[in-house]
N, C-alpha and C. Protein backbone atom coordinates (compact mmCIF):
# COMPACT_ATOMS: atom_id res chain seq x y z
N UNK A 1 -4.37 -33.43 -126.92
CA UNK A 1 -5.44 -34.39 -127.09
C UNK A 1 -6.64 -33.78 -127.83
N UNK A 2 -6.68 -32.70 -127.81
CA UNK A 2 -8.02 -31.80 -128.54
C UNK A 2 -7.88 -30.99 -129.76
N UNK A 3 -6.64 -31.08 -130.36
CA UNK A 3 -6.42 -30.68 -131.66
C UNK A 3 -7.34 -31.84 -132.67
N UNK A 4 -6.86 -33.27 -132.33
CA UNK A 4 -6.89 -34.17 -133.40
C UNK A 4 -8.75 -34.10 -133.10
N UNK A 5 -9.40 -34.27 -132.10
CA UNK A 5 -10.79 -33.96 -131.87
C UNK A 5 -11.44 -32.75 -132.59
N UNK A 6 -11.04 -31.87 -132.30
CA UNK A 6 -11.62 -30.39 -133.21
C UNK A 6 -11.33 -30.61 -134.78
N UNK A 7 -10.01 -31.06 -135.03
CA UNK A 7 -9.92 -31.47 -136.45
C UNK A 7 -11.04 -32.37 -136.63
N UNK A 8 -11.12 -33.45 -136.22
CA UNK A 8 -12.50 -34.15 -136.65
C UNK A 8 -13.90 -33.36 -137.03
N UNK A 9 -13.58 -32.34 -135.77
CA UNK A 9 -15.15 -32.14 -135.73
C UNK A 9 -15.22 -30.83 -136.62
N UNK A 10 -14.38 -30.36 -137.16
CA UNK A 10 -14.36 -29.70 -138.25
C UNK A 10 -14.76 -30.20 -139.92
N UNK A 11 -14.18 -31.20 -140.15
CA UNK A 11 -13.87 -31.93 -140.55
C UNK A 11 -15.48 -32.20 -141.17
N UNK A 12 -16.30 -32.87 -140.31
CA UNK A 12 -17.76 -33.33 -140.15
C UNK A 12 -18.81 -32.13 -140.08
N UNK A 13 -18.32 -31.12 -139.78
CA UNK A 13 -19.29 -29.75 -139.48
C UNK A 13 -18.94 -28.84 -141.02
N UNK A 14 -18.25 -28.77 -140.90
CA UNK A 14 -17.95 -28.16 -142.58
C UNK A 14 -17.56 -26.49 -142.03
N UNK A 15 -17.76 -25.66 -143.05
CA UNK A 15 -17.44 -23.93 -142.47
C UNK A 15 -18.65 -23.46 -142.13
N UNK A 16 -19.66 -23.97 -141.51
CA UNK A 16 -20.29 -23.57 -140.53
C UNK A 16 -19.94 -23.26 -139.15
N UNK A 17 -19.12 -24.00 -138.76
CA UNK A 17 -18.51 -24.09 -137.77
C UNK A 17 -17.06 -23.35 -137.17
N UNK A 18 -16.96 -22.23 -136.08
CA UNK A 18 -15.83 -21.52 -135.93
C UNK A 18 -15.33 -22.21 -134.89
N UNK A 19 -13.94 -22.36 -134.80
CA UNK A 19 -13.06 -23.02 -133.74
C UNK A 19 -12.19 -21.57 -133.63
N UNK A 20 -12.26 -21.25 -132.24
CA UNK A 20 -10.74 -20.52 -132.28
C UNK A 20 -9.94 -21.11 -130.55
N UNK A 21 -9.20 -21.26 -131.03
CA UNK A 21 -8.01 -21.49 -130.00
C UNK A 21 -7.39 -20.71 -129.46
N UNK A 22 -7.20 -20.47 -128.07
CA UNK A 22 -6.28 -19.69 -127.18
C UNK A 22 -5.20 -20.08 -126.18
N UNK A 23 -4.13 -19.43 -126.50
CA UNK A 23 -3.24 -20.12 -125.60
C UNK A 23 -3.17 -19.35 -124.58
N UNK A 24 -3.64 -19.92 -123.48
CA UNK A 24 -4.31 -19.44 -122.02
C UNK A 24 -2.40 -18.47 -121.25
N UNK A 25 -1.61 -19.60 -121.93
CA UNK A 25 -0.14 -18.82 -120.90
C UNK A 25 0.27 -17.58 -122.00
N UNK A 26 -0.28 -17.23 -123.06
CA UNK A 26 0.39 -16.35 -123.91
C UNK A 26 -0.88 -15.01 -123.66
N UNK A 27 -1.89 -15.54 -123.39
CA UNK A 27 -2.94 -14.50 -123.45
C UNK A 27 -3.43 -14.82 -121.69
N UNK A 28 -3.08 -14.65 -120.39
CA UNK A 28 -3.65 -14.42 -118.99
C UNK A 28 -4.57 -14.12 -118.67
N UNK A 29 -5.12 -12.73 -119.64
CA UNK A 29 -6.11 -11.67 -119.25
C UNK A 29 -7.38 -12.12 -119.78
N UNK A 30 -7.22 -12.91 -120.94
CA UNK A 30 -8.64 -13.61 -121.45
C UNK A 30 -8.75 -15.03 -120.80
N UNK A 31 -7.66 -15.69 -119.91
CA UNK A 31 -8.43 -16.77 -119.53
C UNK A 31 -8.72 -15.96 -118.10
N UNK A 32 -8.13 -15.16 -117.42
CA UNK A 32 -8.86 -15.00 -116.25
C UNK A 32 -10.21 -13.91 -116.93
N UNK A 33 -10.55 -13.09 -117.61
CA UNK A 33 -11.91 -13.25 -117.89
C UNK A 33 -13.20 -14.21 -118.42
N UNK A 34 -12.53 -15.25 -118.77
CA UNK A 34 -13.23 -16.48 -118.92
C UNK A 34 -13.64 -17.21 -118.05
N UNK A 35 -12.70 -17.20 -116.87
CA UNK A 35 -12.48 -17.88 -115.56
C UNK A 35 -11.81 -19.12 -116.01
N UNK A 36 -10.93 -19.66 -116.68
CA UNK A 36 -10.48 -20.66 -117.16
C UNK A 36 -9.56 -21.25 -116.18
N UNK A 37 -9.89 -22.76 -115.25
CA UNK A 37 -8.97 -22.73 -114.27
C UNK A 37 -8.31 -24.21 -114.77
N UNK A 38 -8.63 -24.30 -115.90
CA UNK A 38 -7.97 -25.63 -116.34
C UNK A 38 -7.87 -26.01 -117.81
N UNK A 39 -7.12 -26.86 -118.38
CA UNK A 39 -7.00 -26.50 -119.58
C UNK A 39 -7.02 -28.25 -120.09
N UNK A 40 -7.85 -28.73 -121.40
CA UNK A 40 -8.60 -27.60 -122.07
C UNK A 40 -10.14 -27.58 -121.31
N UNK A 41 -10.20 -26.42 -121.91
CA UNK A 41 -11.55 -25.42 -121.31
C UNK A 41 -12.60 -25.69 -122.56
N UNK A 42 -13.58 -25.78 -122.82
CA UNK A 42 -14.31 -25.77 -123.89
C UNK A 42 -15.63 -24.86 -123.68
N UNK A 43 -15.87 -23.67 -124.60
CA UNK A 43 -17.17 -22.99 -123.86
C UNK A 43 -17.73 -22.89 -125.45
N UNK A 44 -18.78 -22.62 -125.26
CA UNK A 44 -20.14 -22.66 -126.47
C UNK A 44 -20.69 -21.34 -126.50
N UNK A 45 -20.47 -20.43 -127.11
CA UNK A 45 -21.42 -19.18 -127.60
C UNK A 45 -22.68 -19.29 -128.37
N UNK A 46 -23.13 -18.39 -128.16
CA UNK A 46 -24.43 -18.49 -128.78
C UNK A 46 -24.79 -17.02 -128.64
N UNK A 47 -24.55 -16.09 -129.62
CA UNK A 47 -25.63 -14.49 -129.71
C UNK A 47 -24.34 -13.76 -128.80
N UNK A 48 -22.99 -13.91 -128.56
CA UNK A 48 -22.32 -13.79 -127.50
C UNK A 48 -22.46 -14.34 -125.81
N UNK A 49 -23.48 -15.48 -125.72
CA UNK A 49 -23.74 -15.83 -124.44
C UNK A 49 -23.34 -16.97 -124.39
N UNK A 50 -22.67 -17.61 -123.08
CA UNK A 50 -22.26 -18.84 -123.16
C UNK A 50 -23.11 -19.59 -122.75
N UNK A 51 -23.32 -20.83 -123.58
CA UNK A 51 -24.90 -21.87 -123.53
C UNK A 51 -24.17 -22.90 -123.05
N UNK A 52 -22.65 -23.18 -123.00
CA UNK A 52 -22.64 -24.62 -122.53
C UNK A 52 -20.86 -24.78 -122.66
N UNK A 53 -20.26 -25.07 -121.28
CA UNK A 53 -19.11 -24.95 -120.80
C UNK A 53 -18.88 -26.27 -120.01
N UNK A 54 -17.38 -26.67 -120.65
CA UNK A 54 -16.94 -27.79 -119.67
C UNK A 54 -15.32 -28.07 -119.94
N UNK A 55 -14.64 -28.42 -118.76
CA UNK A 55 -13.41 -28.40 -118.56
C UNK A 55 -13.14 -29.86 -119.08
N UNK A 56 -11.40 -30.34 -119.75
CA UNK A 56 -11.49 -31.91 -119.76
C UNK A 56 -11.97 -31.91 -121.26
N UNK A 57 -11.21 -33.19 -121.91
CA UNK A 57 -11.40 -33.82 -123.44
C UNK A 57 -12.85 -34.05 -123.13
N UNK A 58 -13.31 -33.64 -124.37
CA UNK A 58 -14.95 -33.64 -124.42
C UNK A 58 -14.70 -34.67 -125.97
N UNK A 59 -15.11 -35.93 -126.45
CA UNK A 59 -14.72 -36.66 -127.31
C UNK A 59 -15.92 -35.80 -129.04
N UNK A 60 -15.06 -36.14 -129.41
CA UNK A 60 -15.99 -35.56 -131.31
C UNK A 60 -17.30 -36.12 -130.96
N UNK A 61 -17.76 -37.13 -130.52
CA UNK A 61 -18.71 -37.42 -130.77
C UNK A 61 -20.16 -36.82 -129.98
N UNK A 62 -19.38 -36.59 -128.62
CA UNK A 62 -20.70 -35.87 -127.85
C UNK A 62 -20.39 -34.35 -128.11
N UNK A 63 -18.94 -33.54 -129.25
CA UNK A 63 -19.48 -32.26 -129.61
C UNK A 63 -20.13 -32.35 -130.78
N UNK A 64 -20.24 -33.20 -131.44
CA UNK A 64 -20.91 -33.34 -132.39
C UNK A 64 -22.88 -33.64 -131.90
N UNK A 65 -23.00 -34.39 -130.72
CA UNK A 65 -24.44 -34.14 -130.41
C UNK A 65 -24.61 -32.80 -130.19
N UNK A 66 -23.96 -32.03 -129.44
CA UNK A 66 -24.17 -31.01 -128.96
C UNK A 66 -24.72 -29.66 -130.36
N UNK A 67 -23.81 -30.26 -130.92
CA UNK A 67 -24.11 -29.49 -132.27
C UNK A 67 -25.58 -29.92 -132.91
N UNK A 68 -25.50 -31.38 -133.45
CA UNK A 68 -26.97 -31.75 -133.74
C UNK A 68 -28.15 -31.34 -132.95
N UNK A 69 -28.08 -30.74 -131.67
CA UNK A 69 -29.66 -30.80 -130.91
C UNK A 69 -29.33 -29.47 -131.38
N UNK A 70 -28.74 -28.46 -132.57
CA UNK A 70 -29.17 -27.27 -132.81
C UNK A 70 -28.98 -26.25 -131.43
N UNK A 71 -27.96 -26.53 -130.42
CA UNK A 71 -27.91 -25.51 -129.11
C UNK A 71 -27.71 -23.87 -129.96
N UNK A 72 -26.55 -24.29 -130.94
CA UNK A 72 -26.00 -22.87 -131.40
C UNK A 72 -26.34 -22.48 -132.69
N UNK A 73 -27.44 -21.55 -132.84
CA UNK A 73 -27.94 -21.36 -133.99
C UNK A 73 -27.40 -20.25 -135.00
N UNK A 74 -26.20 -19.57 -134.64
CA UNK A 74 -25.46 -18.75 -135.48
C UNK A 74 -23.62 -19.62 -135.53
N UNK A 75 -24.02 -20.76 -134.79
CA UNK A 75 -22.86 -21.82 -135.37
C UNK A 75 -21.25 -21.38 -134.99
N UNK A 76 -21.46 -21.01 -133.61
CA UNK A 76 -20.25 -20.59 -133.49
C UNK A 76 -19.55 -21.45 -132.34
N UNK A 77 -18.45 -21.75 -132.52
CA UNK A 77 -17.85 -22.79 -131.52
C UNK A 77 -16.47 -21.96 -130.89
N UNK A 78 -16.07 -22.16 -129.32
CA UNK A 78 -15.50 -21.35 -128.91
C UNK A 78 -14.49 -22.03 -128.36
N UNK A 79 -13.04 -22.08 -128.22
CA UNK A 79 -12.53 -23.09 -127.32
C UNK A 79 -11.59 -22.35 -127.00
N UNK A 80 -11.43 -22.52 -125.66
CA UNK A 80 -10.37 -21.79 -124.78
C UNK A 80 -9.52 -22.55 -124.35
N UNK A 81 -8.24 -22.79 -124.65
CA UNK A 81 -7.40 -23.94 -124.46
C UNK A 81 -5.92 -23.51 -124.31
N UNK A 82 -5.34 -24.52 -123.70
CA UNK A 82 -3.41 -24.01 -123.59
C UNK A 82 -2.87 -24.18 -124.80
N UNK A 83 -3.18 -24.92 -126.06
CA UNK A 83 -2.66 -25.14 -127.21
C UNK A 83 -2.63 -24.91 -128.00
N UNK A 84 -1.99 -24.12 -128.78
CA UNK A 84 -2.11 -23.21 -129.95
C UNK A 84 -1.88 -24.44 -131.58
């Protein structure tokens, strides 16, 4: 459900914007340092700090506010997910 969403929001953000994807059953050790107890996971960096985390389809349009109120000012988008 969050491929065709990130494609959007790629899509609309241009290469400002980094997506990386993790497949939580191929890589264990980075979702249990994430604490990832559900998938998909969506977390927000910022300077390496996470500014804003939430489990569950988050729709293009409210990551796209999230982006407009300027949260992440070195533009980096983080997603921790089962789907490669």
């Amino acid at each position: 459900m969050m491929p065709p969403i990130l494609s959007e929001l790629k899509s609309a953000l241009g290469d400002g914007l980094k997506i990386i994807k993790i497949d939580v059953d191929k890589n264990p050790g980075i979702a249990r340092q994430l604490q990832v107890q559900g998938v998909p996971t969506l977390i927000l960096y910022q300077a390496g700090q996470i500014k804003w985390r939430q489990s569950g389809v988050v729709p293009a349009h409210e990551l796209k506010k999230l982006w407009n109120l300027k949260l992440l000012k070195r533009r980096e988008f983080f997603n921790a997910f089962g789907i490669v």
